[in-house]
PDB file of N, CA and C in Angstrom:
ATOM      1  N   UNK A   1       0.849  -1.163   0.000  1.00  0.00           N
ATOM      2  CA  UNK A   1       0.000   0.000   0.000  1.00  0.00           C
ATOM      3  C   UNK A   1       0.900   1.234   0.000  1.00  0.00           C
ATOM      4  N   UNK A   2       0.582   2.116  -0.766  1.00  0.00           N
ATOM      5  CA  UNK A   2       1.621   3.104  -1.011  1.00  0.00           C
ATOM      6  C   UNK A   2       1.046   4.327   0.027  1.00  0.00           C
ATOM      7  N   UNK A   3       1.848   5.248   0.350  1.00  0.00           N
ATOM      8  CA  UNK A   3       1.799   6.536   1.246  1.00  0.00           C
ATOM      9  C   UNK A   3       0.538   6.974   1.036  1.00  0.00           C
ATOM     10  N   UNK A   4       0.199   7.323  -0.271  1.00  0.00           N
ATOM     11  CA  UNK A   4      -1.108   8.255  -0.533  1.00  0.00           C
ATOM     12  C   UNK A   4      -2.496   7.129  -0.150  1.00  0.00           C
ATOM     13  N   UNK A   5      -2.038   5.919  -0.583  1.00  0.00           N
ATOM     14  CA  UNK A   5      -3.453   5.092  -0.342  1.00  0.00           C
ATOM     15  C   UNK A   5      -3.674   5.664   0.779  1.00  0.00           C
ATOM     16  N   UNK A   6      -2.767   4.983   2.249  1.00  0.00           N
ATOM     17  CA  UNK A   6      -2.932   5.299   3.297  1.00  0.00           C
ATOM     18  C   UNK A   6      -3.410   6.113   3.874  1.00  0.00           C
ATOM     19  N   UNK A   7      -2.604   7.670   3.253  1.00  0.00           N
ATOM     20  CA  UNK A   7      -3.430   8.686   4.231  1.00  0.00           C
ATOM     21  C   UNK A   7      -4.736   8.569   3.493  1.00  0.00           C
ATOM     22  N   UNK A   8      -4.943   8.823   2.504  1.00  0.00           N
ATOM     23  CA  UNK A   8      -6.906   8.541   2.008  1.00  0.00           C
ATOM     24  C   UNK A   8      -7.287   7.742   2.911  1.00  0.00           C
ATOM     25  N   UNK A   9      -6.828   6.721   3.321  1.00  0.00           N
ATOM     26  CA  UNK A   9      -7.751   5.611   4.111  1.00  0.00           C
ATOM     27  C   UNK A   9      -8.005   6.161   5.403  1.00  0.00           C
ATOM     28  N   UNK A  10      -6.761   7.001   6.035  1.00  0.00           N
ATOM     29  CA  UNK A  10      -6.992   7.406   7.753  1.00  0.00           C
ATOM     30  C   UNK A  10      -8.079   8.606   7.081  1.00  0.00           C
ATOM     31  N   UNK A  11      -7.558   9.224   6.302  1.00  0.00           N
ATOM     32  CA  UNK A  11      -8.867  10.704   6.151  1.00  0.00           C
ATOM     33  C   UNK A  11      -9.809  10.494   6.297  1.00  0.00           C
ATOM     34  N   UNK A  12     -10.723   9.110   5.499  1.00  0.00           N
ATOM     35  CA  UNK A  12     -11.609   8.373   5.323  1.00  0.00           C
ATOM     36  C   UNK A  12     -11.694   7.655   6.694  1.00  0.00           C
ATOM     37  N   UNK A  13     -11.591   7.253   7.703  1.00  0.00           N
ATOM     38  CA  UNK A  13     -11.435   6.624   8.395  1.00  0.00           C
ATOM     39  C   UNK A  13     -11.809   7.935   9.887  1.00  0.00           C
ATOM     40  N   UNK A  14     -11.105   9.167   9.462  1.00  0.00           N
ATOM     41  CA  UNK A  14     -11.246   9.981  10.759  1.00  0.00           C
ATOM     42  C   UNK A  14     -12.607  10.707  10.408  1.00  0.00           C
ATOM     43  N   UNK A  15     -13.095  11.271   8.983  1.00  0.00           N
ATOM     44  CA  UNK A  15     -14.435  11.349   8.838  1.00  0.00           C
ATOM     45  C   UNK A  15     -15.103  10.379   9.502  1.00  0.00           C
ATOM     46  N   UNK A  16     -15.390   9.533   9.409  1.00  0.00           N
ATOM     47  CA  UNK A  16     -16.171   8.243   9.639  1.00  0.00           C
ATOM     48  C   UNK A  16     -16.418   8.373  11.275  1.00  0.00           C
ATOM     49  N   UNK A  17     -15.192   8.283  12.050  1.00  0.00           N
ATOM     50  CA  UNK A  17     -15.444   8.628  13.228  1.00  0.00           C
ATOM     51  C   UNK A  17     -15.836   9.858  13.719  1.00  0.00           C
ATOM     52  N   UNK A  18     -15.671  10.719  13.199  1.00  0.00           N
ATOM     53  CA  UNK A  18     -16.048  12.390  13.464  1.00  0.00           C
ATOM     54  C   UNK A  18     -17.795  12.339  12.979  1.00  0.00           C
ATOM     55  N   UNK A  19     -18.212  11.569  12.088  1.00  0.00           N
ATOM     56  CA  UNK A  19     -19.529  11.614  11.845  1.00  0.00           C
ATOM     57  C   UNK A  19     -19.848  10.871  12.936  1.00  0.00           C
ATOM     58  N   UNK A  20     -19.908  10.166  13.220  1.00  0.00           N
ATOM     59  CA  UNK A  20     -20.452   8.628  14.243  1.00  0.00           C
ATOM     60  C   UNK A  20     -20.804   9.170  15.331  1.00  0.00           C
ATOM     61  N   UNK A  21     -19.514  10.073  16.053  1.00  0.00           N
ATOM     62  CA  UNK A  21     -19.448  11.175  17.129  1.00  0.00           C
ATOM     63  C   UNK A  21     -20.731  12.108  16.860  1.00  0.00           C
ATOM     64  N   UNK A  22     -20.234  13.114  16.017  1.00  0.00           N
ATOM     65  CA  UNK A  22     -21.148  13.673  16.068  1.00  0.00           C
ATOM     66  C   UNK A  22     -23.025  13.239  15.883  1.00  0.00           C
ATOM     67  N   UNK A  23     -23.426  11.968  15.699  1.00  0.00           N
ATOM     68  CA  UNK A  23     -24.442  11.065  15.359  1.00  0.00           C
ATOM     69  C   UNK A  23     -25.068  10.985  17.153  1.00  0.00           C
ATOM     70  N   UNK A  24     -23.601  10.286  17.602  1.00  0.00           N
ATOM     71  CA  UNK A  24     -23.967   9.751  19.067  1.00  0.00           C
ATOM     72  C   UNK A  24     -24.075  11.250  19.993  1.00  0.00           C
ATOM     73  N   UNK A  25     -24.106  12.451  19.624  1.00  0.00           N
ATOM     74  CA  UNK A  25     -23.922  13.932  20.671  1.00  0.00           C
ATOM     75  C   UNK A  25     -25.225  14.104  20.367  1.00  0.00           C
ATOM     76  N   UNK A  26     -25.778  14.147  19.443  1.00  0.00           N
ATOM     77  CA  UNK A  26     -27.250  14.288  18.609  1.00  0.00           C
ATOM     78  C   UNK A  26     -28.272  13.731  19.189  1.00  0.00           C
ATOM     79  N   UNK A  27     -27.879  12.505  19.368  1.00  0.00           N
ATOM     80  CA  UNK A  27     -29.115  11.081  19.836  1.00  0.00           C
ATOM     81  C   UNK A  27     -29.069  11.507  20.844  1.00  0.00           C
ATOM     82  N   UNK A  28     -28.051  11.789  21.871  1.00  0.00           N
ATOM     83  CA  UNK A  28     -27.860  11.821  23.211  1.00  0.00           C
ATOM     84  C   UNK A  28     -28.676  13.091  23.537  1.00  0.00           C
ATOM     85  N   UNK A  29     -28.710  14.409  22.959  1.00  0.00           N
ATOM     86  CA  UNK A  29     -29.415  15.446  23.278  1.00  0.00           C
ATOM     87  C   UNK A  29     -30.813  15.026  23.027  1.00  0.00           C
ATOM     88  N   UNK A  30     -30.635  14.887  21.921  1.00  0.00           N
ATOM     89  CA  UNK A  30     -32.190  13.958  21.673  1.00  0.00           C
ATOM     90  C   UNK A  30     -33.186  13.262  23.113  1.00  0.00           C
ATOM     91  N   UNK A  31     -32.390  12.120  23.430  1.00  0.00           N
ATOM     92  CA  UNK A  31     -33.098  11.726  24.447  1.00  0.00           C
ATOM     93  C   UNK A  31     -33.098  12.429  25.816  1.00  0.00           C
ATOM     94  N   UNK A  32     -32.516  13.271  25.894  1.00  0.00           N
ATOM     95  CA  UNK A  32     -32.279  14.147  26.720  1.00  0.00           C
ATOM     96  C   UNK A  32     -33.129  15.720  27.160  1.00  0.00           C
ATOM     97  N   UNK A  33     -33.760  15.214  26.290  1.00  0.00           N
ATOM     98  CA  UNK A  33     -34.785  16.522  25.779  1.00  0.00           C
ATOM     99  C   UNK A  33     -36.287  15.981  25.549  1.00  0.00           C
ATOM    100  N   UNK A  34     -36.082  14.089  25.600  1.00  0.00           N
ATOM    101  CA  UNK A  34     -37.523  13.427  25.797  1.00  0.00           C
ATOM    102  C   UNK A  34     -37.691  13.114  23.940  1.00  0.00           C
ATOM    103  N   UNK A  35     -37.271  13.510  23.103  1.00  0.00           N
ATOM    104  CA  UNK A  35     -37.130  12.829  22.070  1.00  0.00           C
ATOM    105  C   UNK A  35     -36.148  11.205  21.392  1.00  0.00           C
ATOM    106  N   UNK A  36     -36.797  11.044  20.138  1.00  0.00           N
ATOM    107  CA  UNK A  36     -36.232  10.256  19.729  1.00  0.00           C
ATOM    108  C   UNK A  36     -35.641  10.536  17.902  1.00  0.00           C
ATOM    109  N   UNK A  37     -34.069   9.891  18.026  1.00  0.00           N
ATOM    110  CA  UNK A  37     -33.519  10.367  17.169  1.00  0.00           C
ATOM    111  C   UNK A  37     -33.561   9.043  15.988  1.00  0.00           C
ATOM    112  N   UNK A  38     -34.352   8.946  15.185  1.00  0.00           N
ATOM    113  CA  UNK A  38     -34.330   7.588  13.840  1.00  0.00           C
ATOM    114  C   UNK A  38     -33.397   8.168  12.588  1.00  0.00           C
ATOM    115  N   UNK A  39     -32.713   7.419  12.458  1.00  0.00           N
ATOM    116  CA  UNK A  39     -32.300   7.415  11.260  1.00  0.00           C
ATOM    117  C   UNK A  39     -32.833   6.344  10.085  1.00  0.00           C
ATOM    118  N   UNK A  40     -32.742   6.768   8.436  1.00  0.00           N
ATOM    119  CA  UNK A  40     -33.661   5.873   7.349  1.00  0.00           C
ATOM    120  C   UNK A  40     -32.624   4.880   7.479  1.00  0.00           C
ATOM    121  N   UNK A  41     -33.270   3.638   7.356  1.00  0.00           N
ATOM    122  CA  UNK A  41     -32.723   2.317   6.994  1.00  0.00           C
ATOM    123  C   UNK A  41     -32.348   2.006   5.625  1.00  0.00           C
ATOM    124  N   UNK A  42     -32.385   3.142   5.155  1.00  0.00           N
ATOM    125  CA  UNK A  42     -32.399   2.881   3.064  1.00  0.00           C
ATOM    126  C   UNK A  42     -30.815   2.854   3.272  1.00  0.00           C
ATOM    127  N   UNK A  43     -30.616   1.714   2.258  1.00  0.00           N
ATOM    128  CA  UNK A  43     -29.200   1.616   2.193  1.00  0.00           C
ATOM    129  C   UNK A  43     -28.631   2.007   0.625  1.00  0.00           C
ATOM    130  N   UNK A  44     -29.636   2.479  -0.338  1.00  0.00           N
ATOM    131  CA  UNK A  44     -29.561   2.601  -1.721  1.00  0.00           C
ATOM    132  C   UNK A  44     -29.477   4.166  -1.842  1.00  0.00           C
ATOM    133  N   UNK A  45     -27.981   4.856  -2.038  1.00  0.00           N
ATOM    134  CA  UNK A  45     -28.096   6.012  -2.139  1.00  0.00           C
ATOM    135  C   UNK A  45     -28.836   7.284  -3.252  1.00  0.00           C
ATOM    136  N   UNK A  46     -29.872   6.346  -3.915  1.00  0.00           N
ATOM    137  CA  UNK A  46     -30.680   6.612  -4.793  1.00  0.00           C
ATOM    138  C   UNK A  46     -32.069   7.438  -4.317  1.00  0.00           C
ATOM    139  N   UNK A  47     -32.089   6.242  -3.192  1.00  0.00           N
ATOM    140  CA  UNK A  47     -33.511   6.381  -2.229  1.00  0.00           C
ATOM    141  C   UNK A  47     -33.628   8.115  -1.510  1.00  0.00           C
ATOM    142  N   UNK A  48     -34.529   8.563  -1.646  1.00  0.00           N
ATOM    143  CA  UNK A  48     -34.808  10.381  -1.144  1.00  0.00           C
ATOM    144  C   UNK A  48     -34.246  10.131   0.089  1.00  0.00           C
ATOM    145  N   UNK A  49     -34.325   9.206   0.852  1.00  0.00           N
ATOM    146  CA  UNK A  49     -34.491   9.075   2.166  1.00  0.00           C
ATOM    147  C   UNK A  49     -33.008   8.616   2.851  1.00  0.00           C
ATOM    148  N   UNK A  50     -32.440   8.307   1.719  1.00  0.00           N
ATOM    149  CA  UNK A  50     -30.768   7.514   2.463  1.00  0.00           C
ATOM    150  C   UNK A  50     -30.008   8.660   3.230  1.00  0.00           C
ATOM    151  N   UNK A  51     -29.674   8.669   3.953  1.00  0.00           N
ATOM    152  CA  UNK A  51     -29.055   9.333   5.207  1.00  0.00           C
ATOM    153  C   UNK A  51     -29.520  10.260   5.977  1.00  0.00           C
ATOM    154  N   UNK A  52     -30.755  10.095   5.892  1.00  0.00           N
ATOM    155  CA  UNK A  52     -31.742  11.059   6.586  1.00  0.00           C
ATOM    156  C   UNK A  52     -32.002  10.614   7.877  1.00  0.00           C
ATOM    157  N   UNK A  53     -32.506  11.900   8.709  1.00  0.00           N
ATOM    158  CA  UNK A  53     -32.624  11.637   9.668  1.00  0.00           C
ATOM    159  C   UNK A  53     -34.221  12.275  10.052  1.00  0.00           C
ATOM    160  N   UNK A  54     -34.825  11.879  11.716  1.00  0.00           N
ATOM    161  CA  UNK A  54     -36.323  12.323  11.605  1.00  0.00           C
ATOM    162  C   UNK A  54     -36.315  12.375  13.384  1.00  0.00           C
ATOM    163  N   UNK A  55     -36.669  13.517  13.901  1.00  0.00           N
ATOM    164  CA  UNK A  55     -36.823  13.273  15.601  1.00  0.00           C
ATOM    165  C   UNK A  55     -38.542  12.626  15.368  1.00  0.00           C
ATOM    166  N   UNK A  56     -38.636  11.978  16.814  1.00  0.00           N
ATOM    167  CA  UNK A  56     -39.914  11.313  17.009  1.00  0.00           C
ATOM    168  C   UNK A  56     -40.054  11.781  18.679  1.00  0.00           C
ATOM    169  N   UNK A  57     -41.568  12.039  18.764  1.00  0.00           N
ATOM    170  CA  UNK A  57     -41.610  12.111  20.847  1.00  0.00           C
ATOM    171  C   UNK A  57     -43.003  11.539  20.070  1.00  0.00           C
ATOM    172  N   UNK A  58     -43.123  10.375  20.999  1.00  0.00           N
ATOM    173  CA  UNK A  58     -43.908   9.730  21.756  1.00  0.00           C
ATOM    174  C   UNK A  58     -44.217   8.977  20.688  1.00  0.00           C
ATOM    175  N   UNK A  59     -43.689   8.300  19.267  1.00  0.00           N
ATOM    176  CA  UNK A  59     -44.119   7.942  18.461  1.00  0.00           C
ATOM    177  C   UNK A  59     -44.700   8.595  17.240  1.00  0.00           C
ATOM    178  N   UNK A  60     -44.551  10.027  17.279  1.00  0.00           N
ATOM    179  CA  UNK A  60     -45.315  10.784  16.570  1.00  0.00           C
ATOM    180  C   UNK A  60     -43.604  11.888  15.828  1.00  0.00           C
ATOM    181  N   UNK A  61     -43.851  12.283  14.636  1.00  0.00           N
ATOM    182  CA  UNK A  61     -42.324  12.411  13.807  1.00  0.00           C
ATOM    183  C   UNK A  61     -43.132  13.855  13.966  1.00  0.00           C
ATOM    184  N   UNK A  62     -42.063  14.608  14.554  1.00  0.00           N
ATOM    185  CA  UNK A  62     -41.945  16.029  15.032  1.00  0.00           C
ATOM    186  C   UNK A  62     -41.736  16.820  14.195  1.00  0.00           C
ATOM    187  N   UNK A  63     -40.118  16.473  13.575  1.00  0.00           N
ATOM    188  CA  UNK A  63     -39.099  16.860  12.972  1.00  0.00           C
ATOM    189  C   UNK A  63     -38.476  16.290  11.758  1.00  0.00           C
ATOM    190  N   UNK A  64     -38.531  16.606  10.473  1.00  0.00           N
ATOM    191  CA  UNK A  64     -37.723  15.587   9.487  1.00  0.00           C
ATOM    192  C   UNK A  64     -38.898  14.647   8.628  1.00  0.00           C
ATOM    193  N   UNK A  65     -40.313  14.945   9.302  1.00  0.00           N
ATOM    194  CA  UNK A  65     -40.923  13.342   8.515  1.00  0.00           C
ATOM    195  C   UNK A  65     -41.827  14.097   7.527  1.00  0.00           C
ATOM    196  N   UNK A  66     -41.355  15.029   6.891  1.00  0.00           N
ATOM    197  CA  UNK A  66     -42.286  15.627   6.061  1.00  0.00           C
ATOM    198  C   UNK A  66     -42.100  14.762   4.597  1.00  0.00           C
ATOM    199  N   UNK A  67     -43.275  14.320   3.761  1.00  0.00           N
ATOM    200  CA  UNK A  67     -42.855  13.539   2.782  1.00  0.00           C
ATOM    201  C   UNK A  67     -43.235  12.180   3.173  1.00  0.00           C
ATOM    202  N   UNK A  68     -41.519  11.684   2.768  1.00  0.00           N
ATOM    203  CA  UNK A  68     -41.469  10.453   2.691  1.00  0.00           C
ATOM    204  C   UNK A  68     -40.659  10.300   3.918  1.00  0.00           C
ATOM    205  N   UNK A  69     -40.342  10.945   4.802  1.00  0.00           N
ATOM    206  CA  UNK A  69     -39.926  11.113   6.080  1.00  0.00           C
ATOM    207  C   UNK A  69     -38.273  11.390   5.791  1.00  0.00           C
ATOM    208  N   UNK A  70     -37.630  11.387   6.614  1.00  0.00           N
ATOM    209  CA  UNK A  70     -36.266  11.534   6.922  1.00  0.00           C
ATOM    210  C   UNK A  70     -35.630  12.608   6.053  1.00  0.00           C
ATOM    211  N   UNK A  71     -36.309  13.648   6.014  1.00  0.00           N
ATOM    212  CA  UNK A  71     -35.805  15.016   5.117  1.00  0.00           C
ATOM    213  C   UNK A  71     -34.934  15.821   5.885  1.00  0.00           C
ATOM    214  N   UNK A  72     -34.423  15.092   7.217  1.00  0.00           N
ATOM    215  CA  UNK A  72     -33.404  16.487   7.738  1.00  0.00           C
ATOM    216  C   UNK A  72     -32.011  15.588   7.916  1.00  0.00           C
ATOM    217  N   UNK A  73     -30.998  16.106   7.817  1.00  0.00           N
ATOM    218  CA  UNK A  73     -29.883  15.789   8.255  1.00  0.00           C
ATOM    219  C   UNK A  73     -29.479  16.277   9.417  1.00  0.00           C
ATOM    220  N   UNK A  74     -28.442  15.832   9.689  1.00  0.00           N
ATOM    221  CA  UNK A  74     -28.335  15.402  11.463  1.00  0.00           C
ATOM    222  C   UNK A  74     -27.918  17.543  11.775  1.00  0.00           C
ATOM    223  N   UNK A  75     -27.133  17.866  10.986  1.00  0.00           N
ATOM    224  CA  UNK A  75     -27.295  19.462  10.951  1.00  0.00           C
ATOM    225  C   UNK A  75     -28.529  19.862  11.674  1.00  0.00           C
ATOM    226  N   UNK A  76     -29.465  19.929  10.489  1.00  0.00           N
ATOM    227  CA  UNK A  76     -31.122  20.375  10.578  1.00  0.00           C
ATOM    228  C   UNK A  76     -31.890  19.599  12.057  1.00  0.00           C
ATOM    229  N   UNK A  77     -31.393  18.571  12.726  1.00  0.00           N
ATOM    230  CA  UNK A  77     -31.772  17.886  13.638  1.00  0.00           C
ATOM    231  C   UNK A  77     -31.070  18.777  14.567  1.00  0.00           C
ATOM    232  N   UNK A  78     -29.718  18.703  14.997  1.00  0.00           N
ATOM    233  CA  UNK A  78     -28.741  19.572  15.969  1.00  0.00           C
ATOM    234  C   UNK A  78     -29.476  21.084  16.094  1.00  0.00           C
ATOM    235  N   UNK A  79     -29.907  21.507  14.901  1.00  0.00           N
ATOM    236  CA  UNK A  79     -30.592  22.738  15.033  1.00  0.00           C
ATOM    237  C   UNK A  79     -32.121  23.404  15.581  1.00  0.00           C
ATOM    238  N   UNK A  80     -32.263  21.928  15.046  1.00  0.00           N
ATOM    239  CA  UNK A  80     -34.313  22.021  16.113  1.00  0.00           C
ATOM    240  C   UNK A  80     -34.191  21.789  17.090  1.00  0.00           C
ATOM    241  N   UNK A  81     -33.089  20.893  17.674  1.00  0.00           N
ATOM    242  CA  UNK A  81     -32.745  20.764  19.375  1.00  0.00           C
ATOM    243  C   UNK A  81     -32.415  21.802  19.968  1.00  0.00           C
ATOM    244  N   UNK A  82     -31.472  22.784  19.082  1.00  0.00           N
ATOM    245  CA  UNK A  82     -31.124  24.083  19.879  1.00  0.00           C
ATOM    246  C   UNK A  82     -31.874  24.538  20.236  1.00  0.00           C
ATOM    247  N   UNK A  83     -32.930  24.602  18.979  1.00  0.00           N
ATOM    248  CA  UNK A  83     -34.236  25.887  19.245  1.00  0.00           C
ATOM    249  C   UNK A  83     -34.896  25.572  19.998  1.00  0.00           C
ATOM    250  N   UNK A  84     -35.119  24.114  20.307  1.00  0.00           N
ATOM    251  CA  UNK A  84     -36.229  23.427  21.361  1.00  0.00           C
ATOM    252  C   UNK A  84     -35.623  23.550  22.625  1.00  0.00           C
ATOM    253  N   UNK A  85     -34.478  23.731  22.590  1.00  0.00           N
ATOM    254  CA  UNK A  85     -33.364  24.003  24.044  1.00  0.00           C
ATOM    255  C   UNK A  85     -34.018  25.488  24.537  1.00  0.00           C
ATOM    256  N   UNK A  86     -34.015  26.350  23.357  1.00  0.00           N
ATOM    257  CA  UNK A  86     -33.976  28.154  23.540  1.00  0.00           C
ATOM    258  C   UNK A  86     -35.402  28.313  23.271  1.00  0.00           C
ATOM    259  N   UNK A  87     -36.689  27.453  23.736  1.00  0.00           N
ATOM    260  CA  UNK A  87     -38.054  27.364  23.996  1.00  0.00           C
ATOM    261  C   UNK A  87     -38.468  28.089  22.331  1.00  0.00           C
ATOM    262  N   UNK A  88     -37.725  28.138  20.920  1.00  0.00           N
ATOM    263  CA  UNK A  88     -38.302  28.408  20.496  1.00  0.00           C
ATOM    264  C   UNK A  88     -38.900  27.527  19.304  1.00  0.00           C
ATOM    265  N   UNK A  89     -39.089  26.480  19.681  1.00  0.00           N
ATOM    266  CA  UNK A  89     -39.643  25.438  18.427  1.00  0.00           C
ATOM    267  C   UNK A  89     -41.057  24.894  19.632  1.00  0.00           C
TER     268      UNK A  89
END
């Protein structure tokens, strides 16, 4: 494996964990706030819905499920928590 593969692979590799992180700070406020954080199960990056995300309280999609559901990314999620933090959502 030559030098350049490598670092691509750690770059690729420290994204990966820097997303995951930031995934698990999300969920955690999430439940922390009495919500629930779903992510789409679509594994076909074709699908509207592949990497989307959707808050849920009490079974009922708050946040994100407009559509075909999972229209927010974890951004747009981090950001309705703020506002729901700062009483304004």
């Amino acid at each position: 494996m030559s030098n350049r593969t490598w670092e691509i692979n750690m770059t690729e590799a420290n994204f990966d964990r820097l997303e995951r992180n930031a995934e698990q700070r999300v969920r955690r406020q999430a439940r922390d706030l009495g919500f629930t954080l779903i992510k789409s199960k679509a594994r076909n990056p074709l699908d509207v819905t592949y990497g989307g995300f959707m808050l849920a309280m009490d079974g009922v999609s708050v946040a994100g499920g407009e559509g075909p559901g999972f229209m927010f990314d974890l951004d747009d999620i981090a950001d309705y928590l703020d506002h729901y933090e700062d009483g304004a959502a």
